[in-house]
N, C-alpha and C. Protein backbone atom coordinates (compact mmCIF):
# COMPACT_ATOMS: atom_id res chain seq x y z
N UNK A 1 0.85 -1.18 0.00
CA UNK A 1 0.00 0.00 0.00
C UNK A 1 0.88 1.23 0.00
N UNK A 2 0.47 2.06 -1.04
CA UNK A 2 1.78 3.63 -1.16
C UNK A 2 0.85 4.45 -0.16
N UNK A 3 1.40 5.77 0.09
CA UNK A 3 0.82 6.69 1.09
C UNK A 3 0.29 7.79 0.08
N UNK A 4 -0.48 6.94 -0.99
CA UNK A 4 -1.61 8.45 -1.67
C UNK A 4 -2.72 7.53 -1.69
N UNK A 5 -4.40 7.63 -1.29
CA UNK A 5 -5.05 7.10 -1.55
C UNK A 5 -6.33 8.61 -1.53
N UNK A 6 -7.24 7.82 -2.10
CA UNK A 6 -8.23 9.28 -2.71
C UNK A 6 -9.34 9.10 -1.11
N UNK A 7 -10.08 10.25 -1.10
CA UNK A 7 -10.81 10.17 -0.07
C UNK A 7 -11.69 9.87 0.17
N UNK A 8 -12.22 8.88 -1.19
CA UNK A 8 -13.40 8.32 -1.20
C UNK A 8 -12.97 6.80 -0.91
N UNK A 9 -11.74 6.36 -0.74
CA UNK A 9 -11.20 5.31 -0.31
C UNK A 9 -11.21 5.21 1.13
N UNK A 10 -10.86 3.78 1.54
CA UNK A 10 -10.89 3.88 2.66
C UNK A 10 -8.91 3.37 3.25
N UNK A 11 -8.02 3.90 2.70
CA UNK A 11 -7.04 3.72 2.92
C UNK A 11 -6.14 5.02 2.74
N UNK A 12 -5.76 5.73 3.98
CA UNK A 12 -6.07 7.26 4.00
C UNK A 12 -4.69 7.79 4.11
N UNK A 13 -3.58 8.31 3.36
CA UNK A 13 -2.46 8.62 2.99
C UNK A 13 -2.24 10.19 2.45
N UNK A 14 -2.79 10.27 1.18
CA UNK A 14 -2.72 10.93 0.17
C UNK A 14 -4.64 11.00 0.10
N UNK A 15 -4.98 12.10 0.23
CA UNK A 15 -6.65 12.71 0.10
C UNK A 15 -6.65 13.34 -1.35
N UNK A 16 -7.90 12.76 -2.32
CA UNK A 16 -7.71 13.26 -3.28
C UNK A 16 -9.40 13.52 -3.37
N UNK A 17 -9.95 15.10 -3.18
CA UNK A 17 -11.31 15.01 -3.47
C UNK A 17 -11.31 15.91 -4.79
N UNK A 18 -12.84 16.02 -4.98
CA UNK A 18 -13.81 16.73 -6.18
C UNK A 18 -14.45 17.33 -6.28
N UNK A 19 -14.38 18.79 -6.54
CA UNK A 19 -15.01 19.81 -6.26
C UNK A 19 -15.58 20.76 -7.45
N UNK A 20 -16.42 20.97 -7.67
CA UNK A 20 -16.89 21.73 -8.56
C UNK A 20 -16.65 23.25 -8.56
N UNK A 21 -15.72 23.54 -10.17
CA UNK A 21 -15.29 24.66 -9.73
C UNK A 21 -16.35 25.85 -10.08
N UNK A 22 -16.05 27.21 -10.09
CA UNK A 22 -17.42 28.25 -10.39
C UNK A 22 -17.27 28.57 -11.71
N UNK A 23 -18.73 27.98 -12.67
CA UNK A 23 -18.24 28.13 -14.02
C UNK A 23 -17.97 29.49 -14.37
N UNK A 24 -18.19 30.65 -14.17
CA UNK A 24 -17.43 31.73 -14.57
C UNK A 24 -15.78 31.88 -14.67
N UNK A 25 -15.52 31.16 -13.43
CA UNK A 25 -13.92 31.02 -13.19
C UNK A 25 -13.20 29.80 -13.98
N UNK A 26 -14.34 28.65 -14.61
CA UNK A 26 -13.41 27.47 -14.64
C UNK A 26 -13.72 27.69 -16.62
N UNK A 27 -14.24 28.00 -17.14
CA UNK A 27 -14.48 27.94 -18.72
C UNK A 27 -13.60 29.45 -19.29
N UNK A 28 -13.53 28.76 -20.70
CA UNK A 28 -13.26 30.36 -21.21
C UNK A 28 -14.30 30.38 -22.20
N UNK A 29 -14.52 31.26 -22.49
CA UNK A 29 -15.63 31.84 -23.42
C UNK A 29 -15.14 32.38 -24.99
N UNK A 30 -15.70 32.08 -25.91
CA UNK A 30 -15.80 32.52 -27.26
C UNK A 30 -16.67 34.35 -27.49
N UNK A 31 -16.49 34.65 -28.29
CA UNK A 31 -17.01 35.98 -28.44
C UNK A 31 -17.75 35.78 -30.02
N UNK A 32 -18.75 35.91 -30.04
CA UNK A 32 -19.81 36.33 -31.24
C UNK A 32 -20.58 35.12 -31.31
N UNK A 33 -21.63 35.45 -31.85
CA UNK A 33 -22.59 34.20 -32.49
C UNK A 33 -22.48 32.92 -32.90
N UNK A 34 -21.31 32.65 -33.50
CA UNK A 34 -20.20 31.32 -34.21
C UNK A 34 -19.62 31.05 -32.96
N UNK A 35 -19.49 31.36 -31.96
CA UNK A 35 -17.98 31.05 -30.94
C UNK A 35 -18.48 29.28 -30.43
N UNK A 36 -17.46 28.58 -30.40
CA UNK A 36 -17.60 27.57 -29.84
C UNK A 36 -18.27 27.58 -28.45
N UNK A 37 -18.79 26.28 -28.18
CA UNK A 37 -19.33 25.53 -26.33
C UNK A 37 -18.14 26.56 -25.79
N UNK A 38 -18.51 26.80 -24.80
CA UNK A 38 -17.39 27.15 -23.02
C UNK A 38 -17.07 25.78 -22.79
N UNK A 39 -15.49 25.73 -22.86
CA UNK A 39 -14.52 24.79 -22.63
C UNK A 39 -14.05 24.57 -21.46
N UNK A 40 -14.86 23.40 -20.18
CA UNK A 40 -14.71 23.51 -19.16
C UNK A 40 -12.88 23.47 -18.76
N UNK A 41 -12.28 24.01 -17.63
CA UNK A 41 -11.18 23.87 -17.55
C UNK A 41 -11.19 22.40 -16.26
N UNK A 42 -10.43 21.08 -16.15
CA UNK A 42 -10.36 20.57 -15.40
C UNK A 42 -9.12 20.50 -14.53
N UNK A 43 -8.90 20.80 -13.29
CA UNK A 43 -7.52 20.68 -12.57
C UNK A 43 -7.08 19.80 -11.61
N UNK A 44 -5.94 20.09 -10.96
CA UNK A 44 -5.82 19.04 -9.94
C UNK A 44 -5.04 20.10 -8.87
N UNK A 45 -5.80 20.63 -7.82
CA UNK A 45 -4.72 21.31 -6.93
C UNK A 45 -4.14 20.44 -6.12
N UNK A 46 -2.68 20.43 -6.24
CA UNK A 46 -1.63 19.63 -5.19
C UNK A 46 -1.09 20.09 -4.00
N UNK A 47 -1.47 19.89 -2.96
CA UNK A 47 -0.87 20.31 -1.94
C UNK A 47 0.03 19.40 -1.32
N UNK A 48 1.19 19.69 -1.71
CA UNK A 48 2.59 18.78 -0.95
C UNK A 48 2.87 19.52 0.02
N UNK A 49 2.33 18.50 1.33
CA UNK A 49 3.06 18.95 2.73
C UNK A 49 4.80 18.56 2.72
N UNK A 50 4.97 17.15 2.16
CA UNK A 50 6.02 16.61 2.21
C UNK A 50 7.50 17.55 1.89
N UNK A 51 8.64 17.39 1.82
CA UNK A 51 9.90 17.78 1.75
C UNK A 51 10.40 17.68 0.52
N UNK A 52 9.85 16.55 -0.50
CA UNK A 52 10.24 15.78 -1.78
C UNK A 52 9.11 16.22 -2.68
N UNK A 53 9.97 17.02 -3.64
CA UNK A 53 9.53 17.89 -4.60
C UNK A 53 8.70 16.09 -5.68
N UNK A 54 7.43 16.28 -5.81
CA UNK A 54 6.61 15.14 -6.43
C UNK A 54 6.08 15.92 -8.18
N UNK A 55 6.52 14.55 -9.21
CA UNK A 55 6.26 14.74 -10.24
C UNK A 55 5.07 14.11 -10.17
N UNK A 56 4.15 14.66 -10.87
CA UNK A 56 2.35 14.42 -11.34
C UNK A 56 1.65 14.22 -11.60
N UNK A 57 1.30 12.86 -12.24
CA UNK A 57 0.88 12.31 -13.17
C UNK A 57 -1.03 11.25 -13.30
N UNK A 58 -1.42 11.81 -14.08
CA UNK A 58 -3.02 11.39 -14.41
C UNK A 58 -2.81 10.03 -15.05
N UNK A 59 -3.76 9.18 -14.35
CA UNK A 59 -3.65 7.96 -15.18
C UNK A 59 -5.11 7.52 -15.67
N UNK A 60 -5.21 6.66 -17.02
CA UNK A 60 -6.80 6.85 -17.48
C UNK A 60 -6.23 5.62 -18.20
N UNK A 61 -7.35 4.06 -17.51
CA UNK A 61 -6.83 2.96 -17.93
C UNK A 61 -5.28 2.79 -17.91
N UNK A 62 -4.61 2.59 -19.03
CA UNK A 62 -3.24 2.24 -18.94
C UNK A 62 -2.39 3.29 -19.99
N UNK A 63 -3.24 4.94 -19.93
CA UNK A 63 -2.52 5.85 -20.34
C UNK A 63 -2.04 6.32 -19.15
N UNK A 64 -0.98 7.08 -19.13
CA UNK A 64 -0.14 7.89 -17.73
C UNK A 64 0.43 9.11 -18.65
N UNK A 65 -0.36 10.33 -18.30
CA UNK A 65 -0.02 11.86 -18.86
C UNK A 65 0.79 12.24 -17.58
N UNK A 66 2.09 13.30 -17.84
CA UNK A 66 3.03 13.99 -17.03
C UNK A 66 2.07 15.25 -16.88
N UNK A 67 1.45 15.60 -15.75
CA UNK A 67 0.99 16.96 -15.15
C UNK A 67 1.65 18.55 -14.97
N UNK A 68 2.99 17.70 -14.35
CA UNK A 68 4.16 19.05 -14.23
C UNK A 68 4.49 18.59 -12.48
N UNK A 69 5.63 19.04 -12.40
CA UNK A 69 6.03 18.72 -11.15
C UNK A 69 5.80 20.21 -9.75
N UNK A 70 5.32 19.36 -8.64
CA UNK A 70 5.05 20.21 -7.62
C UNK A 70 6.01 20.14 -6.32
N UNK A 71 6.61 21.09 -6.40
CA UNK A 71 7.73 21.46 -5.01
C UNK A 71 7.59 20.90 -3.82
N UNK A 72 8.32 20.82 -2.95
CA UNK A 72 7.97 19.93 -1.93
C UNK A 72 7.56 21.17 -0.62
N UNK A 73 6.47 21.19 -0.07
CA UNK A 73 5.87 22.44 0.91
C UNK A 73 5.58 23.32 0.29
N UNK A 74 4.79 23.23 -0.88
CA UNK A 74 3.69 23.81 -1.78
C UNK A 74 2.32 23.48 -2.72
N UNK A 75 1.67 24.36 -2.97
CA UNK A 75 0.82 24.22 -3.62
C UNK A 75 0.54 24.39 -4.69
N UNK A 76 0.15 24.02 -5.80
CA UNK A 76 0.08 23.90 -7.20
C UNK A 76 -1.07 23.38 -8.53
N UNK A 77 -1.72 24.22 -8.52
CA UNK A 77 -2.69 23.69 -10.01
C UNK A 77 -2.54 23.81 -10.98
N UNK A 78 -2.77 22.21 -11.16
CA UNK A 78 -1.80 21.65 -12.33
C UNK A 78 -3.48 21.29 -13.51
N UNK A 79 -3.48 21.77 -14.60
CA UNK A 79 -4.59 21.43 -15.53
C UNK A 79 -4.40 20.20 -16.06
N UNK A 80 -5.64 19.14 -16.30
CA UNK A 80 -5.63 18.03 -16.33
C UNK A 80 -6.00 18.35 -18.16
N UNK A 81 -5.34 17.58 -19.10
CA UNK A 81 -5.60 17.86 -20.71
C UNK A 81 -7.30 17.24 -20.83
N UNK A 82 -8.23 18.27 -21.59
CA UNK A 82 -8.96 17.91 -21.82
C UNK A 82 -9.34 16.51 -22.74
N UNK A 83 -8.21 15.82 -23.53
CA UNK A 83 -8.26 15.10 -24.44
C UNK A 83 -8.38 13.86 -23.02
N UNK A 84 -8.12 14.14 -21.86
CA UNK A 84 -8.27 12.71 -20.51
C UNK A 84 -9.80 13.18 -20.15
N UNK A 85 -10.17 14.08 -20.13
CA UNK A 85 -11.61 14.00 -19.63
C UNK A 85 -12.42 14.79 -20.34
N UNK A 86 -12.97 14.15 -21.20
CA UNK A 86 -14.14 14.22 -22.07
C UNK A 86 -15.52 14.08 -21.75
N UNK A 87 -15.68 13.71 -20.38
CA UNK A 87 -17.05 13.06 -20.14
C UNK A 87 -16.71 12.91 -18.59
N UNK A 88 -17.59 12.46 -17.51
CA UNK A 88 -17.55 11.81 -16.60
C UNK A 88 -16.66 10.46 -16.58
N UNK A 89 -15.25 10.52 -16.10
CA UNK A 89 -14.22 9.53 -15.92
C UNK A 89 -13.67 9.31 -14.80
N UNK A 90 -13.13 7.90 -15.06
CA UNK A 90 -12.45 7.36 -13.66
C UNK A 90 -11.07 7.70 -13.93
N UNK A 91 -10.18 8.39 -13.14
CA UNK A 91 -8.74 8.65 -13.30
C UNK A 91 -8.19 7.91 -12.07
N UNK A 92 -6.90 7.94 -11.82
CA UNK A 92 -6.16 8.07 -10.88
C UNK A 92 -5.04 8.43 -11.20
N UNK A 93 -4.40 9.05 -9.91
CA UNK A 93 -3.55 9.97 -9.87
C UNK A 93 -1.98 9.50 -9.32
N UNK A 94 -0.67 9.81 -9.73
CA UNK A 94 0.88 9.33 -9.61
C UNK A 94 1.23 10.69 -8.87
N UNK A 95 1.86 10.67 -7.72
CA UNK A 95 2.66 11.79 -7.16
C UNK A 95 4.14 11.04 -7.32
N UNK A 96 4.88 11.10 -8.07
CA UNK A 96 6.37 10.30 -7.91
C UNK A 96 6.77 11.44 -6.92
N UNK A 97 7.84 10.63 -6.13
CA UNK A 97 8.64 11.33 -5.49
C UNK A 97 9.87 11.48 -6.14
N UNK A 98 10.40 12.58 -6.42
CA UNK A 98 11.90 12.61 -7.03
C UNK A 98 13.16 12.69 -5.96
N UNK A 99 13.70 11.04 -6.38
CA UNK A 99 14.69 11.04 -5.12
C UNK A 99 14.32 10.09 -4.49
N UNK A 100 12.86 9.79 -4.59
CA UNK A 100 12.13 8.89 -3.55
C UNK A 100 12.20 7.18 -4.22
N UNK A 101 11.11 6.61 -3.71
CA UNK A 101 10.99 5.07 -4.34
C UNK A 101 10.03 5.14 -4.77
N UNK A 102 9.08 4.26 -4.44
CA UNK A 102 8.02 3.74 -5.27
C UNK A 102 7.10 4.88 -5.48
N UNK A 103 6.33 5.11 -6.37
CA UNK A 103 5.40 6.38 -6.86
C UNK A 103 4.22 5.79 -6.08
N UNK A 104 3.59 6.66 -5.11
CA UNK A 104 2.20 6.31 -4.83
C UNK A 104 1.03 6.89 -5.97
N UNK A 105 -0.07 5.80 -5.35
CA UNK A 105 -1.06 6.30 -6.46
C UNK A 105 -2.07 6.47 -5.95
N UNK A 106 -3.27 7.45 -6.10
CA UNK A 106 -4.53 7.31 -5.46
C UNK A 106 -5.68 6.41 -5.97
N UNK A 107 -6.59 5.94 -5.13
CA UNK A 107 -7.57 5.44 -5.56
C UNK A 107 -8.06 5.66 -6.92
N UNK A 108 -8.69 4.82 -7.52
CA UNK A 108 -9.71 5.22 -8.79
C UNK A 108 -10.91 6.35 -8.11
N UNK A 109 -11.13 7.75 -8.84
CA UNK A 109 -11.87 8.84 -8.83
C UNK A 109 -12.83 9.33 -9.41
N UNK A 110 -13.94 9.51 -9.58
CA UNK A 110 -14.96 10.18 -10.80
C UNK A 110 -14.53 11.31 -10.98
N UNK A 111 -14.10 11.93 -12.02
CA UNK A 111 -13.78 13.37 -12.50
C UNK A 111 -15.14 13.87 -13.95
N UNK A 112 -15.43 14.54 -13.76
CA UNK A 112 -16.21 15.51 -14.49
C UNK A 112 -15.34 16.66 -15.21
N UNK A 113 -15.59 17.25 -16.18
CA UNK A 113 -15.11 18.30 -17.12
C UNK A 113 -15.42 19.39 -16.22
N UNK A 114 -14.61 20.29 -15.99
CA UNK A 114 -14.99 21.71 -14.91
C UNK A 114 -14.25 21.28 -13.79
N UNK A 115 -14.29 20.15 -13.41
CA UNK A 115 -13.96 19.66 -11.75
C UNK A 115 -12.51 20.39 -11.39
N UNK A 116 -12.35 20.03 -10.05
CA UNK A 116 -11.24 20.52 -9.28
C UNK A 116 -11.03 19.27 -8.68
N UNK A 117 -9.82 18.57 -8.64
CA UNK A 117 -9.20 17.00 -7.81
C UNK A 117 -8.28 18.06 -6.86
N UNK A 118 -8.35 17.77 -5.59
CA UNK A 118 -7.26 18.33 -4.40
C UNK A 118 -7.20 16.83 -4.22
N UNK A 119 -5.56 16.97 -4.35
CA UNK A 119 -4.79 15.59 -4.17
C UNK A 119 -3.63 16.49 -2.97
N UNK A 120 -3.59 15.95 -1.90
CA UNK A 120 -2.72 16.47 -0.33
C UNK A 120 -1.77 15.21 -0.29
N UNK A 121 -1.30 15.88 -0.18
CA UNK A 121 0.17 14.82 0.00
C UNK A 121 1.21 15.32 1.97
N UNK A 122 1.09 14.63 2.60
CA UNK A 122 1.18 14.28 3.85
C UNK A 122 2.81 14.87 3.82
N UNK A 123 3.35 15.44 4.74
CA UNK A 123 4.85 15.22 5.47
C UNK A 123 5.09 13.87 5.58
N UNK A 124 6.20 13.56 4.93
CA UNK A 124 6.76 12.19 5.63
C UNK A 124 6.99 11.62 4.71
């Protein structure tokens, strides 16, 4: 068992919830009559308590996209590529530790287009 698990799990390490963000804040908008749908934005805010700067990574089935890496005793929203969530999906999420060993992973998640994932990553 790694020390990231989501918070709808019951194996409690790494908290990864889902929050709906405010569509004014989370879409961008087209201008005129022709303009495309509002293109929800989906993210993942990372909060690394830990010391070990963690690389980021979305996993969807047995694809694994690089997020961007988050510092170690910071916070960071990282945009998830719309081409991973198209619809209501199950993701899970890779915090590698750089420097570290094994990459923890969180639980499988429902993500929605718009959503916000806070994935917390623990000291230690």
């Amino acid at each position: 068992m790694g020390p990231l698990s989501s918070s709808i799990g019951r194996r409690g390490f790494v908290t990864a919830a889902v929050a709906t963000l405010v569509a004014g804040a989370s879409a961008c908008y087209g201008k005129g009559k022709n303009a495309p749908e509002p293109v929800a934005r989906t993210t993942v805010r990372v909060v690394n308590q830990g010391f070990l700067d963690r690389n980021i990574y979305v996993v969807r089935g047995s694809e694994r996209v690089r997020l961007g890496t988050v510092s170690g005793n910071s916070t960071q929203v990282l945009t998830i590529p719309a081409s991973i969530v198209q619809s209501l999906m199950t993701l899970r999420f890779i915090a590698d530790p750089i420097g570290g060993r094994t990459p923890p992973a969180s639980e499988e998640i429902s993500v929605a287009p718009g959503d916000q994932v806070v994935l917390t990553i623990p000291p230690g």
